[in-house]
C-alpha atoms as a PDB file:
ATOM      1  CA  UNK A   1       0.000   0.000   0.000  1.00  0.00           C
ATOM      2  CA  UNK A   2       1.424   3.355  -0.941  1.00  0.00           C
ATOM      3  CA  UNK A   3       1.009   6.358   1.525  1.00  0.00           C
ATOM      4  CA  UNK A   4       1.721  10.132   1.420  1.00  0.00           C
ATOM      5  CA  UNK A   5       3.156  10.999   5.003  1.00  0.00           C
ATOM      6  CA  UNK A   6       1.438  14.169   6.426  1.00  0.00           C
ATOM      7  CA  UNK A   7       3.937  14.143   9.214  1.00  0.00           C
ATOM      8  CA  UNK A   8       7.152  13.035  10.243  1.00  0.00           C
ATOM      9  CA  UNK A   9       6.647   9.080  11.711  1.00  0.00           C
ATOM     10  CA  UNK A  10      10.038   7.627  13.333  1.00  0.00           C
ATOM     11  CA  UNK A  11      10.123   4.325  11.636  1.00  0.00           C
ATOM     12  CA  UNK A  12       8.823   5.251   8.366  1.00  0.00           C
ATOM     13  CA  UNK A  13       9.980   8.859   6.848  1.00  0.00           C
ATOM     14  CA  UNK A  14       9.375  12.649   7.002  1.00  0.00           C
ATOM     15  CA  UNK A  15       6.699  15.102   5.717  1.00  0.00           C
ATOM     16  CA  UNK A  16       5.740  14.632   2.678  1.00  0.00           C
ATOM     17  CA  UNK A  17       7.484  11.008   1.594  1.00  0.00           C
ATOM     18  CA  UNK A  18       5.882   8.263  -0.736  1.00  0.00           C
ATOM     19  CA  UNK A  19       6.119   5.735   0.983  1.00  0.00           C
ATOM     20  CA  UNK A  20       5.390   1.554   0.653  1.00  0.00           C
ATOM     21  CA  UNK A  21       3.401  -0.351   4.333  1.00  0.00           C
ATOM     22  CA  UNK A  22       1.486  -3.386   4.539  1.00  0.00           C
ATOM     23  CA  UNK A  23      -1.944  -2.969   3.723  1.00  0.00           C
ATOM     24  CA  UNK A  24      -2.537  -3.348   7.504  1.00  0.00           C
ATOM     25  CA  UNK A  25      -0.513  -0.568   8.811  1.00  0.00           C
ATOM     26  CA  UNK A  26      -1.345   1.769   6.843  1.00  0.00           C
ATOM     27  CA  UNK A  27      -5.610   0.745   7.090  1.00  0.00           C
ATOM     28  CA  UNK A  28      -5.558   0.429  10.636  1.00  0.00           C
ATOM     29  CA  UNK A  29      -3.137   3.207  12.268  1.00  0.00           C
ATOM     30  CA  UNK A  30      -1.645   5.632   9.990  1.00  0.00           C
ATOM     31  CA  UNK A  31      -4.456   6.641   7.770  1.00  0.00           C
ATOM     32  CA  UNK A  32      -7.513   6.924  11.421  1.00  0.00           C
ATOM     33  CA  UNK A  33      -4.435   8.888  13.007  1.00  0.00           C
ATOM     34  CA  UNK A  34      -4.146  11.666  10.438  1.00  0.00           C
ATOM     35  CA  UNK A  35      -0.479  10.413   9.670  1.00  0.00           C
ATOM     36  CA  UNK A  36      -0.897   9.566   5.939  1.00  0.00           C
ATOM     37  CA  UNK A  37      -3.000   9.253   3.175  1.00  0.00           C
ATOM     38  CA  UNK A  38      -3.556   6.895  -0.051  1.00  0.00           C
ATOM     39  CA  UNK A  39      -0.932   7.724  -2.610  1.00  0.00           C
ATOM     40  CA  UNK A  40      -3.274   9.205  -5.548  1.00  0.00           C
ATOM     41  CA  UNK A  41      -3.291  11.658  -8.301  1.00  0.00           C
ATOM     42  CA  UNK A  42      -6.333  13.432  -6.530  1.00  0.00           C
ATOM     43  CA  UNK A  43      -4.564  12.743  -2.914  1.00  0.00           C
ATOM     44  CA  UNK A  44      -1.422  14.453  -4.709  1.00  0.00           C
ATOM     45  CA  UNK A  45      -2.766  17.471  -5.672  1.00  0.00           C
ATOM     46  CA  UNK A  46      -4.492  18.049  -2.311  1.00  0.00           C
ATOM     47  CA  UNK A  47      -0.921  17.558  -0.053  1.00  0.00           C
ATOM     48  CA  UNK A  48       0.581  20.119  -2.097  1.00  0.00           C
ATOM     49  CA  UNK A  49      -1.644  22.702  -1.204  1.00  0.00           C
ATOM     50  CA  UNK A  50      -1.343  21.279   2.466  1.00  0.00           C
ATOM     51  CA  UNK A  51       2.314  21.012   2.202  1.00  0.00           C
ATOM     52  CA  UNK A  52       3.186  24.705   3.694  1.00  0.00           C
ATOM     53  CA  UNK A  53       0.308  24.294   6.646  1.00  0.00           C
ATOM     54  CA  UNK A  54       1.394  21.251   7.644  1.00  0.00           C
ATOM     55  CA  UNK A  55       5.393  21.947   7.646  1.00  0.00           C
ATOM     56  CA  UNK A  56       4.136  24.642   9.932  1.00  0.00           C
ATOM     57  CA  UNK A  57       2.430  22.357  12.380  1.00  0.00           C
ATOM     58  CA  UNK A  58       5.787  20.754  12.308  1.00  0.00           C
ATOM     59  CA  UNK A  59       8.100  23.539  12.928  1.00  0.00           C
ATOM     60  CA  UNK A  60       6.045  24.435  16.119  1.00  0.00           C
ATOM     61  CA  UNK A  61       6.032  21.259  17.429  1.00  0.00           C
ATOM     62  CA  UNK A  62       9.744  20.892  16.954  1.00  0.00           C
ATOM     63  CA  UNK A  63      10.353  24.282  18.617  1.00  0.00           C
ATOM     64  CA  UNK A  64       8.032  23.267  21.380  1.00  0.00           C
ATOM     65  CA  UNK A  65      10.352  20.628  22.019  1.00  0.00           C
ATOM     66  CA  UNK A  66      13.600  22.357  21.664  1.00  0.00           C
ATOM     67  CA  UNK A  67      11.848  24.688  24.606  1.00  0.00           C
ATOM     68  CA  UNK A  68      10.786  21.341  26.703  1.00  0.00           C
ATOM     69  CA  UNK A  69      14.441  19.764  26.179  1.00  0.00           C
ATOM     70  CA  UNK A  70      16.020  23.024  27.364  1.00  0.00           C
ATOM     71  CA  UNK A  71      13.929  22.934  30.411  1.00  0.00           C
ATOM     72  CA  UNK A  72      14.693  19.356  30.421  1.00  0.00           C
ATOM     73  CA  UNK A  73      18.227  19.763  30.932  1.00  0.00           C
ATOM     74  CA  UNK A  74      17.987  22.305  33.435  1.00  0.00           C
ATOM     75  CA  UNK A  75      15.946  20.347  36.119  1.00  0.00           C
ATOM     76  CA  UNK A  76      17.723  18.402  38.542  1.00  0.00           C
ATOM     77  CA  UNK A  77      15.588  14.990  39.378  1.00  0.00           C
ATOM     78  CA  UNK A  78      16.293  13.921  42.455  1.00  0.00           C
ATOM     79  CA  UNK A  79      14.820  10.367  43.331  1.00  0.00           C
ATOM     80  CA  UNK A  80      14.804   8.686  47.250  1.00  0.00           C
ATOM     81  CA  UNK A  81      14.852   5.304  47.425  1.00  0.00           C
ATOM     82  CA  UNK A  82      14.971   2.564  49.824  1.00  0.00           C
ATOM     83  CA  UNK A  83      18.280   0.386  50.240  1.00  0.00           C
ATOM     84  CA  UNK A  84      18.971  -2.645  52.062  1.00  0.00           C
ATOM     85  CA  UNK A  85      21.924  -4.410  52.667  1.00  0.00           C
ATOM     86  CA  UNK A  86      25.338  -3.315  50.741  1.00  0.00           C
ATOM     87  CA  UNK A  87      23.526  -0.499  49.239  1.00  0.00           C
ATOM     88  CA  UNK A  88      21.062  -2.560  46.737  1.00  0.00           C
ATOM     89  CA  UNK A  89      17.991  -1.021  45.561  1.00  0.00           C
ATOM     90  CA  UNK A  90      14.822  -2.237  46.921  1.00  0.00           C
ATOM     91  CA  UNK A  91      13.001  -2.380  43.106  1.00  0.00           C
ATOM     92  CA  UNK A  92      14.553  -0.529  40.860  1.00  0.00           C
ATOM     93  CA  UNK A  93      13.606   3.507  39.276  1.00  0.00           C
ATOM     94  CA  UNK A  94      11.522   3.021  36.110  1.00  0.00           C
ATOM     95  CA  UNK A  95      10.629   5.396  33.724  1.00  0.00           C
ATOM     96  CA  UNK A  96       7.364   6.339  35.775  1.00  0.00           C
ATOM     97  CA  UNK A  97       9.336   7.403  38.677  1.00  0.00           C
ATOM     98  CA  UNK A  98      11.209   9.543  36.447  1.00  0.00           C
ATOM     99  CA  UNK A  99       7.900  11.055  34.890  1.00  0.00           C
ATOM    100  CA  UNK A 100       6.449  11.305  38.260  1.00  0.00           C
ATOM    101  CA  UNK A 101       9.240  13.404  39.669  1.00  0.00           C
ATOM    102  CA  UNK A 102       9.694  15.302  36.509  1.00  0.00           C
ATOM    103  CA  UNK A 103       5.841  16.269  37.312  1.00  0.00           C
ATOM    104  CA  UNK A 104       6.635  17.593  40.566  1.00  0.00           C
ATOM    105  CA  UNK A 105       9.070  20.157  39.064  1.00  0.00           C
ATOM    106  CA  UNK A 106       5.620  20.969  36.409  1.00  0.00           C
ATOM    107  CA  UNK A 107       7.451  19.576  33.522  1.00  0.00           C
ATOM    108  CA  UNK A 108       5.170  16.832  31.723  1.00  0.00           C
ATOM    109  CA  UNK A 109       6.829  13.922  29.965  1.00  0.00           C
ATOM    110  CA  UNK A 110       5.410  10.848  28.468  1.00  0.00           C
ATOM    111  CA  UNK A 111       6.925   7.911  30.148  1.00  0.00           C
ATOM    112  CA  UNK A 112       6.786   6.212  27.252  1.00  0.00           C
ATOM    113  CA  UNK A 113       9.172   8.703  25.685  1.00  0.00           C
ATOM    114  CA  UNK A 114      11.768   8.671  28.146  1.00  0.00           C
ATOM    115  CA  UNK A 115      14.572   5.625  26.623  1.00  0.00           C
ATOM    116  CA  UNK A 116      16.267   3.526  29.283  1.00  0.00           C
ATOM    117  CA  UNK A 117      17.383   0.014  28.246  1.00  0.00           C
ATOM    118  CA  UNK A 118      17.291  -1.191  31.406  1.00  0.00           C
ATOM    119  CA  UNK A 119      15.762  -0.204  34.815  1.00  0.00           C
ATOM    120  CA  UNK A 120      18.208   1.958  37.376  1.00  0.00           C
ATOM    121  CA  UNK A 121      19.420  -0.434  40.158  1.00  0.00           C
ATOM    122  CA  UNK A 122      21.994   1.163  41.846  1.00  0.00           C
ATOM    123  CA  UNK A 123      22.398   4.626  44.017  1.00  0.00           C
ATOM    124  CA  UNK A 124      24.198   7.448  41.349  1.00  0.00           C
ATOM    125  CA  UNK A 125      24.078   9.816  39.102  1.00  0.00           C
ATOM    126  CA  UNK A 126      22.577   9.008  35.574  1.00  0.00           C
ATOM    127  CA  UNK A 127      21.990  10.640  32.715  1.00  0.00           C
ATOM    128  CA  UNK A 128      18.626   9.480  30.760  1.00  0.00           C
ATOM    129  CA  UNK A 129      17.558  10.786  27.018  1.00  0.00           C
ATOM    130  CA  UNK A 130      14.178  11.788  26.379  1.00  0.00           C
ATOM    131  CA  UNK A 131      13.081  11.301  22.850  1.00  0.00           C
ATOM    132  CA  UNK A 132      10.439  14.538  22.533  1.00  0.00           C
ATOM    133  CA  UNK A 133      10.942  14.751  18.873  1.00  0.00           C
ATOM    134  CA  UNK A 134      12.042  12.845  15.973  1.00  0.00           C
ATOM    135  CA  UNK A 135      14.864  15.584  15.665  1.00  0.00           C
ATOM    136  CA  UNK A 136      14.987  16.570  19.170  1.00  0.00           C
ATOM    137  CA  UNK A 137      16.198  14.778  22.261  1.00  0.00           C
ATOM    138  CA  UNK A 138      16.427  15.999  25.789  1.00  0.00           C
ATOM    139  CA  UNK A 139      18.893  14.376  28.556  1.00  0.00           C
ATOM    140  CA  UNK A 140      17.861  14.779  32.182  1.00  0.00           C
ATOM    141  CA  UNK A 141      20.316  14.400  35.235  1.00  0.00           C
ATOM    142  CA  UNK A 142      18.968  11.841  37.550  1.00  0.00           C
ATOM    143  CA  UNK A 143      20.310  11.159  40.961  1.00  0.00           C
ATOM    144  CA  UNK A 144      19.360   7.701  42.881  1.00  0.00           C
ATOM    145  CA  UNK A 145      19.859   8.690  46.699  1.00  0.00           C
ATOM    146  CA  UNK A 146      18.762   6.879  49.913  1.00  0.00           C
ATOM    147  CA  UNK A 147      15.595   7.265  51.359  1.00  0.00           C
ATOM    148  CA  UNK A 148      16.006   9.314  54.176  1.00  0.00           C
ATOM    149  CA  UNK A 149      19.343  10.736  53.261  1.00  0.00           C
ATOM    150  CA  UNK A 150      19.997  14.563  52.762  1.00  0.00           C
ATOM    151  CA  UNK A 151      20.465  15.952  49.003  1.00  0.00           C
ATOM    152  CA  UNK A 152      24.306  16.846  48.959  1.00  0.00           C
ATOM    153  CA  UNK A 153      25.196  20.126  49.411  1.00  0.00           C
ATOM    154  CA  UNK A 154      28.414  21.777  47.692  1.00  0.00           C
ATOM    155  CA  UNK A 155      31.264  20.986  49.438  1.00  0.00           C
ATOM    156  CA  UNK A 156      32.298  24.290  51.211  1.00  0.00           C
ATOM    157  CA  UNK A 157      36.201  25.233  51.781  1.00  0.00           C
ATOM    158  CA  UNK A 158      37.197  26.389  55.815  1.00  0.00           C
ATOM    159  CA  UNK A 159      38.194  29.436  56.323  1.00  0.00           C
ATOM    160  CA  UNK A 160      41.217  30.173  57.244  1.00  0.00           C
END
């Protein structure tokens, strides 16, 4: 099945590409989420005079998430967790717990944005990447501390 893309997918192409999907794909999720459309003469003819509206829609979005990754990598994310024996993790920090606290500072993230290949497990500092754009990613500091334990304050020199 060939599509016109009326915005930029991640797997697939950018705005404006002829591109080939099963029949499936393009039926059942592109075409109901406003993503593409059937590649036609008529269908053709119609995108162009679309083209400059929707690369508009685009550019704001990807300006709206230059702004959010900026803010992004200004925020400190502190997270408290519990610790047993030898300093081991009592779980683990998941990409929820870094939405969550994210949140709290009145930034809102999609977990399912933020990329982590595995779940955090130790006490640290981490940096994670938030995918907020096809072009733009974000990278927020994360520190794992214990539960209970004071956020640590710059080390100060004695006067003399």
């Amino acid at each position: 099945m060939k599509l016109i893309l009326r915005a930029d997918v991640d797997t697939l192409g950018r705005l404006g590409d002829i591109v080939t999907v099963k029949p499936g794909f393009g039926r059942n999720f592109l075409v109901p989420q406003g993503l593409a459309m059937a590649a036609s003469a008529a269908n053709l003819k119609q995108f162009e005079l679309e083209r400059k509206k929707l690369a508009a829609q685009a550019d704001g979005l990807r300006a709206a998430a230059t702004a959010l990754a900026e803010k992004i990598a200004a925020a400190k994310v502190t997270i408290a967790v519990r610790v047993g024996e030898g300093d081991r993790l009592y779980g683990s920090v998941t990409t929820h717990n870094i939405a969550d606290a994210l949140a709290e500072q009145g930034i809102e993230v999609d977990r399912r944005k933020i990329e982590m290949p595995d779940a955090i497990r130790a006490l640290g500092e981490f940096e994670v990447e938030i995918r907020l754009h096809p072009d733009v990613q974000g990278v927020v500091k994360l520190q794992v501390v214990k539960h209970g334990q004071p956020e640590k304050a710059p080390e100060q020199q004695p006067e003399a």
